[in-house]
N, C-alpha and C. Protein backbone atom coordinates (compact mmCIF):
# COMPACT_ATOMS: atom_id res chain seq x y z
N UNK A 1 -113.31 34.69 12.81
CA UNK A 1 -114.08 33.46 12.84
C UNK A 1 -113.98 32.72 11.50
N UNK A 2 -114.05 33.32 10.28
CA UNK A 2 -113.91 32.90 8.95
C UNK A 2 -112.23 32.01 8.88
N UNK A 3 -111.39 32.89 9.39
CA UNK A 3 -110.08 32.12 9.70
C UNK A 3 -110.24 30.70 9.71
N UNK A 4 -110.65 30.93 11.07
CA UNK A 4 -111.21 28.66 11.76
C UNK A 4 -111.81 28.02 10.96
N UNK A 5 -112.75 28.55 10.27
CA UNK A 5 -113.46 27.80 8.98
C UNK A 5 -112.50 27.02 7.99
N UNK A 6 -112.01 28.31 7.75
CA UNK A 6 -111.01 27.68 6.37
C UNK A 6 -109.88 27.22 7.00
N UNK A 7 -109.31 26.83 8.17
CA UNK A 7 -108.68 26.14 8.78
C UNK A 7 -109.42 24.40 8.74
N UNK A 8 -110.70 24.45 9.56
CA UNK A 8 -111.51 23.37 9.27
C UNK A 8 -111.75 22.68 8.43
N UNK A 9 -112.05 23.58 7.05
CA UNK A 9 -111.94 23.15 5.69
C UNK A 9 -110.89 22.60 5.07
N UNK A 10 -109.47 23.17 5.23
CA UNK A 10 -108.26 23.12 4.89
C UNK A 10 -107.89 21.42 5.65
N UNK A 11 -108.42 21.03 7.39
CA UNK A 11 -108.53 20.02 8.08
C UNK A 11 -108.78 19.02 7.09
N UNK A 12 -110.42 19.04 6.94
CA UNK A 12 -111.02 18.00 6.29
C UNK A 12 -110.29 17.87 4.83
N UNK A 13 -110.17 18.85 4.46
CA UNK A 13 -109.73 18.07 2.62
C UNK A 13 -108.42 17.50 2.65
N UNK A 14 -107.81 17.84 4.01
CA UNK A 14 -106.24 17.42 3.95
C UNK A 14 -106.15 15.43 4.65
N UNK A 15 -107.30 15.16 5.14
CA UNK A 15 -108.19 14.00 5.90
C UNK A 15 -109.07 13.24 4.88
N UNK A 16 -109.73 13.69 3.84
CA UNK A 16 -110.34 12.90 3.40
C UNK A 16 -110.17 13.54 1.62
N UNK A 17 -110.95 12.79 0.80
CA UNK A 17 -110.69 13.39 -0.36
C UNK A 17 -111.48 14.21 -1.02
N UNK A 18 -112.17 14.92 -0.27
CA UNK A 18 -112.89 16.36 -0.81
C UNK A 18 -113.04 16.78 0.53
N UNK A 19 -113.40 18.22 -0.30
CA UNK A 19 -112.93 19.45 0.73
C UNK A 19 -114.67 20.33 0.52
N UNK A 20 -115.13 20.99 1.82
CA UNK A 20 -116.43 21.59 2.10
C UNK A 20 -115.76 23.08 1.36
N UNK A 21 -116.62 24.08 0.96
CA UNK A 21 -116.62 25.37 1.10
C UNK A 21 -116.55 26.51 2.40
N UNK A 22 -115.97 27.19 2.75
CA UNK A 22 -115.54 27.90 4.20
C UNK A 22 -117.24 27.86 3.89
N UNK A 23 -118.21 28.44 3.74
CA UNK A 23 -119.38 28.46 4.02
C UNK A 23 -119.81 27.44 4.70
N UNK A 24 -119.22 26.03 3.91
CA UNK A 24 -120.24 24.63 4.72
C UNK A 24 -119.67 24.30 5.81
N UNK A 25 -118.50 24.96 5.71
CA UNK A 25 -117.70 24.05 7.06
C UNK A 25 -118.49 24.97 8.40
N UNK A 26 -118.82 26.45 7.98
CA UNK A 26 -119.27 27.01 9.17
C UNK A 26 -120.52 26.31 9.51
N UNK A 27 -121.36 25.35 8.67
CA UNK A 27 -122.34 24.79 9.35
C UNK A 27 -122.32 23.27 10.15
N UNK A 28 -120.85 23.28 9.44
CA UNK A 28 -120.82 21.41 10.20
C UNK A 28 -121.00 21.73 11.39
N UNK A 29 -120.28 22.58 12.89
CA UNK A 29 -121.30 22.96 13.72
C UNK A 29 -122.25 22.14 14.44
N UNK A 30 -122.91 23.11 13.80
CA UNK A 30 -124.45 23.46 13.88
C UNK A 30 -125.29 21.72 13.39
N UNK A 31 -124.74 21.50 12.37
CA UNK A 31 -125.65 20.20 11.91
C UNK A 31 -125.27 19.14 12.93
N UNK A 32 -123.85 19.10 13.63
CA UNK A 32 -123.29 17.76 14.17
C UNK A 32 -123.85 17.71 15.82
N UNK A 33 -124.68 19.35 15.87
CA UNK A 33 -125.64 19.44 17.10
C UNK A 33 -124.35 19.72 18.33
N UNK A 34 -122.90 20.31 17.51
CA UNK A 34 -122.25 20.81 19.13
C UNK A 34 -122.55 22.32 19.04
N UNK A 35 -123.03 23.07 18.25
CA UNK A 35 -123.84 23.69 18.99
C UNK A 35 -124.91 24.55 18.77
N UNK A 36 -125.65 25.45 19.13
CA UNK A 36 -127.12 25.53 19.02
C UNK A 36 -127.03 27.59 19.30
N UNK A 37 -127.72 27.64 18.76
CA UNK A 37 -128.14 29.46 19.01
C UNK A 37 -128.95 29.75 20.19
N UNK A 38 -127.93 30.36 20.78
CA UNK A 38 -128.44 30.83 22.74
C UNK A 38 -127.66 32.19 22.55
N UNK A 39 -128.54 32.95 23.60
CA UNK A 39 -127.92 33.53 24.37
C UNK A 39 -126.77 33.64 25.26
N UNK A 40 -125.67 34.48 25.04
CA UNK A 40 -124.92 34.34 26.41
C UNK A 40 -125.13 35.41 27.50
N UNK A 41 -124.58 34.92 28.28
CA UNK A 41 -124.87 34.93 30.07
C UNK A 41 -124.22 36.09 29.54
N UNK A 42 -124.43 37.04 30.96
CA UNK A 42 -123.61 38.36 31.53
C UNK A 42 -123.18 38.03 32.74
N UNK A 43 -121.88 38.19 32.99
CA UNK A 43 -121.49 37.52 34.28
C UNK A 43 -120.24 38.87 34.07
N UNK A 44 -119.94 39.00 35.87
CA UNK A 44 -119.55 40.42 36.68
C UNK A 44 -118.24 39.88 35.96
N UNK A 45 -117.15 41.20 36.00
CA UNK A 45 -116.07 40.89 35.67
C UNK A 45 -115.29 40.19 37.31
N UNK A 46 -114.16 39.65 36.89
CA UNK A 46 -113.70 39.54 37.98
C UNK A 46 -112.09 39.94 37.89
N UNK A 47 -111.50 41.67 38.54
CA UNK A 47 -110.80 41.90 38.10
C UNK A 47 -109.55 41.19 39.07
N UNK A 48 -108.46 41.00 39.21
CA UNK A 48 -107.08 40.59 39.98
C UNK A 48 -106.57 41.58 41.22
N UNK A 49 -106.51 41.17 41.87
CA UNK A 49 -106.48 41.99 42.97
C UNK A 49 -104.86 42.44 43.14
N UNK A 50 -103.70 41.57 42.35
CA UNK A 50 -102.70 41.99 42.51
C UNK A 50 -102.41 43.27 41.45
N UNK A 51 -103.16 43.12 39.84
CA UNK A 51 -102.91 43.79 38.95
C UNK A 51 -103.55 44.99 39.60
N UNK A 52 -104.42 45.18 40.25
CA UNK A 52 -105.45 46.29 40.31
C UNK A 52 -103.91 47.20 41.50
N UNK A 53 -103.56 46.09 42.59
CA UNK A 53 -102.30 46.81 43.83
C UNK A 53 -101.22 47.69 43.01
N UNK A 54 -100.57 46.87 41.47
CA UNK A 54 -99.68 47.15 41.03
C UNK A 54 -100.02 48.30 40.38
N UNK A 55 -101.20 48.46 39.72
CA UNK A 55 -101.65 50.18 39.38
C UNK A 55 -101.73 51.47 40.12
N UNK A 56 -102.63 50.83 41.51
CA UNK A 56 -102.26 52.19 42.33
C UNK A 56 -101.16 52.44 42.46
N UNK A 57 -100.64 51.11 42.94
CA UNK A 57 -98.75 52.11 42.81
C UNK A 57 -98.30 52.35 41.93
N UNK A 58 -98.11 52.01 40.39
CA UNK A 58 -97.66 53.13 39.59
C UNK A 58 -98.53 54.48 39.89
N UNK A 59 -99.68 53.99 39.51
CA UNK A 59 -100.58 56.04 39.74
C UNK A 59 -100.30 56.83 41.16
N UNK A 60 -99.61 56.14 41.94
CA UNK A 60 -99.26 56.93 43.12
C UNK A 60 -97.99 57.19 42.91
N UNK A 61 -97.09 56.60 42.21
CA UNK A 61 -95.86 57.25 42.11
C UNK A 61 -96.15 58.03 40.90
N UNK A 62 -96.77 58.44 40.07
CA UNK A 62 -97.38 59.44 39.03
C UNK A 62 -97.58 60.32 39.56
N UNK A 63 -98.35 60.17 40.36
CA UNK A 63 -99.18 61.63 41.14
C UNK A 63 -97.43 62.40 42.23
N UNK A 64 -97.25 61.56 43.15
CA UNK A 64 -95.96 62.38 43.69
C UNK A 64 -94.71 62.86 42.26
N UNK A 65 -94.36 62.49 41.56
CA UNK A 65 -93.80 62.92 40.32
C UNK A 65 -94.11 64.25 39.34
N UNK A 66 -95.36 63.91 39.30
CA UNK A 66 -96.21 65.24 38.18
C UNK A 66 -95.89 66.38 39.04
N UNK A 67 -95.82 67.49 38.22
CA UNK A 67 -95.73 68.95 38.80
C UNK A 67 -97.24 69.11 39.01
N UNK A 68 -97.08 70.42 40.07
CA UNK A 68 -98.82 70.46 40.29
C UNK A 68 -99.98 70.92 39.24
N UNK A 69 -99.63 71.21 37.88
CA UNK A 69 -100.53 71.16 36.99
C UNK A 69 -100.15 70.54 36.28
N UNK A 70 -99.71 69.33 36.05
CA UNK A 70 -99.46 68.19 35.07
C UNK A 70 -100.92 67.29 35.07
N UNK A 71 -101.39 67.12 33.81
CA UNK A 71 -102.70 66.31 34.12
C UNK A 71 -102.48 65.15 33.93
N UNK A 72 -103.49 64.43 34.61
CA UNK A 72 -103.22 62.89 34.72
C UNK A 72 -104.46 62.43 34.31
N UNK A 73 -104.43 61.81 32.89
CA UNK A 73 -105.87 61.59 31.79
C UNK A 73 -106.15 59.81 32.13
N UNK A 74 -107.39 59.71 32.56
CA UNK A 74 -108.05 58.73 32.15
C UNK A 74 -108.46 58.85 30.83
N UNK A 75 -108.72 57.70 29.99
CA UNK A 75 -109.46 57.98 28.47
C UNK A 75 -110.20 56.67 28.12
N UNK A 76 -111.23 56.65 27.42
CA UNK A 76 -111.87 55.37 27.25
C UNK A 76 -112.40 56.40 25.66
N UNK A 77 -112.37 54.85 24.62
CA UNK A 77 -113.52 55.39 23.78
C UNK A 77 -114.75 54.24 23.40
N UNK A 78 -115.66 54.56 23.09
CA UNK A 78 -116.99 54.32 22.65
C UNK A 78 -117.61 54.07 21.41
N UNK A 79 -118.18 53.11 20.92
CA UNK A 79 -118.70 53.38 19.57
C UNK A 79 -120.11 53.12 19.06
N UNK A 80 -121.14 54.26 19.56
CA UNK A 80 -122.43 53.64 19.67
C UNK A 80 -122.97 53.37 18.09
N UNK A 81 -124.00 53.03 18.35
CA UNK A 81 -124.49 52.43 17.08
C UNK A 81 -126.13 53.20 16.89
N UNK A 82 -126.22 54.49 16.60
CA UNK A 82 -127.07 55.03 16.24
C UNK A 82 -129.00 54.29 15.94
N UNK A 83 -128.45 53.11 14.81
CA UNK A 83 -129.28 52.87 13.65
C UNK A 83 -130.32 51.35 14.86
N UNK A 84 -131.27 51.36 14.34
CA UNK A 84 -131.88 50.27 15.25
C UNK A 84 -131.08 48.90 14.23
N UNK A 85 -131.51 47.87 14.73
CA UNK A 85 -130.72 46.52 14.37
C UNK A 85 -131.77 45.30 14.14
N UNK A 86 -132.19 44.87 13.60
CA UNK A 86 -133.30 44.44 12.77
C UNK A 86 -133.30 42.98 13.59
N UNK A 87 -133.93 42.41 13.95
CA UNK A 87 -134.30 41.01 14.28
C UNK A 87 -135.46 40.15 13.68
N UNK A 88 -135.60 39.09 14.32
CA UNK A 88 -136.90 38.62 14.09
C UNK A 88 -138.30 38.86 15.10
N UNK A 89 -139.32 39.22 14.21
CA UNK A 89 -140.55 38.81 14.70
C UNK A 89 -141.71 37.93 13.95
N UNK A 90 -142.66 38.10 14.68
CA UNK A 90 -144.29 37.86 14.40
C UNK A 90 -144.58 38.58 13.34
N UNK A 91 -144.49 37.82 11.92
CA UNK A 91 -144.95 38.77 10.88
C UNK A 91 -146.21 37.83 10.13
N UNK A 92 -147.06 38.57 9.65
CA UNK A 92 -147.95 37.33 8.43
C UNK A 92 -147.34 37.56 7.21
N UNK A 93 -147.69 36.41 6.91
CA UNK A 93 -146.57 35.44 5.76
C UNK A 93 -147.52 36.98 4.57
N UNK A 94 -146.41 37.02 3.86
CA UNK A 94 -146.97 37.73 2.67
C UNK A 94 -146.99 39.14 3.13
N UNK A 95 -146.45 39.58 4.42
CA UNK A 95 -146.71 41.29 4.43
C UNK A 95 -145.04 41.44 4.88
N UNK A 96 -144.75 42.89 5.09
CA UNK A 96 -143.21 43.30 5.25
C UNK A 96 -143.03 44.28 6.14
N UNK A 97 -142.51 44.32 7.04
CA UNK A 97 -142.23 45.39 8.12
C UNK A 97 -141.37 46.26 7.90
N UNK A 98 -140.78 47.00 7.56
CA UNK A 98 -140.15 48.34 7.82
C UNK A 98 -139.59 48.64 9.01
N UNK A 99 -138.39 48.80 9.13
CA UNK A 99 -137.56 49.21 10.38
C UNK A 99 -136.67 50.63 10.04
N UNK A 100 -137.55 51.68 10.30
CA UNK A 100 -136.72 53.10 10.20
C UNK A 100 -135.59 53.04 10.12
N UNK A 101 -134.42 53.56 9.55
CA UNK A 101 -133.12 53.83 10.51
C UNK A 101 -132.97 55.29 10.33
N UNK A 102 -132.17 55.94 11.15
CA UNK A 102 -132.24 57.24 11.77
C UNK A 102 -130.91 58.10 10.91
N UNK A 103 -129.78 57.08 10.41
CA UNK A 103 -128.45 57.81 9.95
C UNK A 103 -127.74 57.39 8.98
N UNK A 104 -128.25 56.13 8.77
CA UNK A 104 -127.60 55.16 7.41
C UNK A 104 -126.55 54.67 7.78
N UNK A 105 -125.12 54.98 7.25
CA UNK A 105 -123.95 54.07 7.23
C UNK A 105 -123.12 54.73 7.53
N UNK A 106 -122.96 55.74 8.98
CA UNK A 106 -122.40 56.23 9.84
C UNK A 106 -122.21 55.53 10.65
N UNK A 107 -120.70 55.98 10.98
CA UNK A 107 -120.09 54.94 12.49
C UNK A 107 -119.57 56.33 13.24
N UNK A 108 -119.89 56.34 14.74
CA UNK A 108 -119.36 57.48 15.37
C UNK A 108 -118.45 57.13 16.49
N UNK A 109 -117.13 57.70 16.23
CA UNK A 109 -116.57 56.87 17.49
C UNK A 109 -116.39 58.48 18.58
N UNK A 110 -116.77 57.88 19.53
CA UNK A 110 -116.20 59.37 20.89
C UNK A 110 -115.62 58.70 21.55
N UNK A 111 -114.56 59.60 21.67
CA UNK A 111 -113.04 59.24 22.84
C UNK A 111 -113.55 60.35 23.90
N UNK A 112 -113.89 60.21 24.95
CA UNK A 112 -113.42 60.52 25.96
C UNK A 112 -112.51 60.46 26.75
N UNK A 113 -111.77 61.70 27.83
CA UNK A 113 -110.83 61.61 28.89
C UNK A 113 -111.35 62.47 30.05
N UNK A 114 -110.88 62.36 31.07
CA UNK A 114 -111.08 62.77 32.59
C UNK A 114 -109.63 63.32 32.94
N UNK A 115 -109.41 64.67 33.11
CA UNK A 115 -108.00 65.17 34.30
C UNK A 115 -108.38 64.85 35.45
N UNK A 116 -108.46 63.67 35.99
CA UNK A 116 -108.34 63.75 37.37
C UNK A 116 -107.80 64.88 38.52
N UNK A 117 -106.87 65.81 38.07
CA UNK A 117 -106.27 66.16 39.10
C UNK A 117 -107.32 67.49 38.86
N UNK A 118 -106.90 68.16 37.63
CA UNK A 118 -107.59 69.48 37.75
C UNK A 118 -109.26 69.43 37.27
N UNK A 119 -109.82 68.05 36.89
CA UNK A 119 -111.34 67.74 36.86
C UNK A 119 -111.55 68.15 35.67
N UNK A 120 -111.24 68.06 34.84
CA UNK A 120 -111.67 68.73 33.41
C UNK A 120 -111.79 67.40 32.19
N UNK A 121 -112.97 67.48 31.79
CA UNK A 121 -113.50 66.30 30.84
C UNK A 121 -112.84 66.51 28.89
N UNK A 122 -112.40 65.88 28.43
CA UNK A 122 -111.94 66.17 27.11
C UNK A 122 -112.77 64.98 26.50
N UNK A 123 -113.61 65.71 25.03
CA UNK A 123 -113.88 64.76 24.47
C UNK A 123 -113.42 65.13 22.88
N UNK A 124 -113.51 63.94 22.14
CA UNK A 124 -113.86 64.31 20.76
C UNK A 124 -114.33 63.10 20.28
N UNK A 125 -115.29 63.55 18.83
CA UNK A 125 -116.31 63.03 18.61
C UNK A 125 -116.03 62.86 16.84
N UNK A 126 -115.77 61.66 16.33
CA UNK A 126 -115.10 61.55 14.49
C UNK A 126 -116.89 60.69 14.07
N UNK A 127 -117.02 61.30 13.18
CA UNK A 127 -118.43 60.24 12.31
C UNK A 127 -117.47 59.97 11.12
N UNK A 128 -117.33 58.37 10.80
CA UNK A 128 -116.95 57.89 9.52
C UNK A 128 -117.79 57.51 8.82
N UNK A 129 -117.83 58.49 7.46
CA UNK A 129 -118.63 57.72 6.30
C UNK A 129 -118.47 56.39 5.38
């Protein structure tokens, strides 16, 4: 996102005869009212019905191919976020809230996999300091 900024920036000073700071340009934005702090929507994926045809048939010509204990791994990995994540609330002016965190400046990534054929789950689990 910083990229587009200093692209923007790089825009304007090359357009007029001074140039914003990547900082200000990230607010032109916001000040010129295109656009505003919302929420976004969650909306279903919508996957392709041809890409999804063209997979079973590779994984079906996988499966007739593999010898009968050859495993066939699904794998996905994950990267939760332990620590709570601070927002805004309802505070009185002059006092300070405290938000625990549980692990500090740990990142944990787990890879999981699935053998489909013979059912057996593989995981592993890295914490980076």
């Amino acid at each position: 996102m910083m990229d587009d900024y200093r692209l923007i920036s790089a825009e304007i000073a090359s357009l007029r005869n001074f140039s914003y700071l990547t900082r200000q340009a990230a607010g032109l934005p916001y000040q010129r009212g295109d656009i505003a702090r919302q929420q976004a929507e969650v909306c279903a994926g919508q996957p392709d019905p041809a890409q999804q045809a063209a997979f079973l048939n590779e994984y079906e010509k996988l499966k007739k191919t593999n010898g009968e204990n050859d495993p066939i791994y699904f794998a996905d990995g994950c990267h939760p976020q332990f620590n709570s994540i601070p927002a805004y609330g309802w505070i009185r002016r002059g006092q300070e809230k405290e938000l625990k965190s549980n692990c500090g400046r740990q990142w944990v990534n787990i890879n999981g996999a699935v053998d489909v054929i013979l059912k057996i789950i593989e995981t592993s689990v890295f914490v980076l300091r």
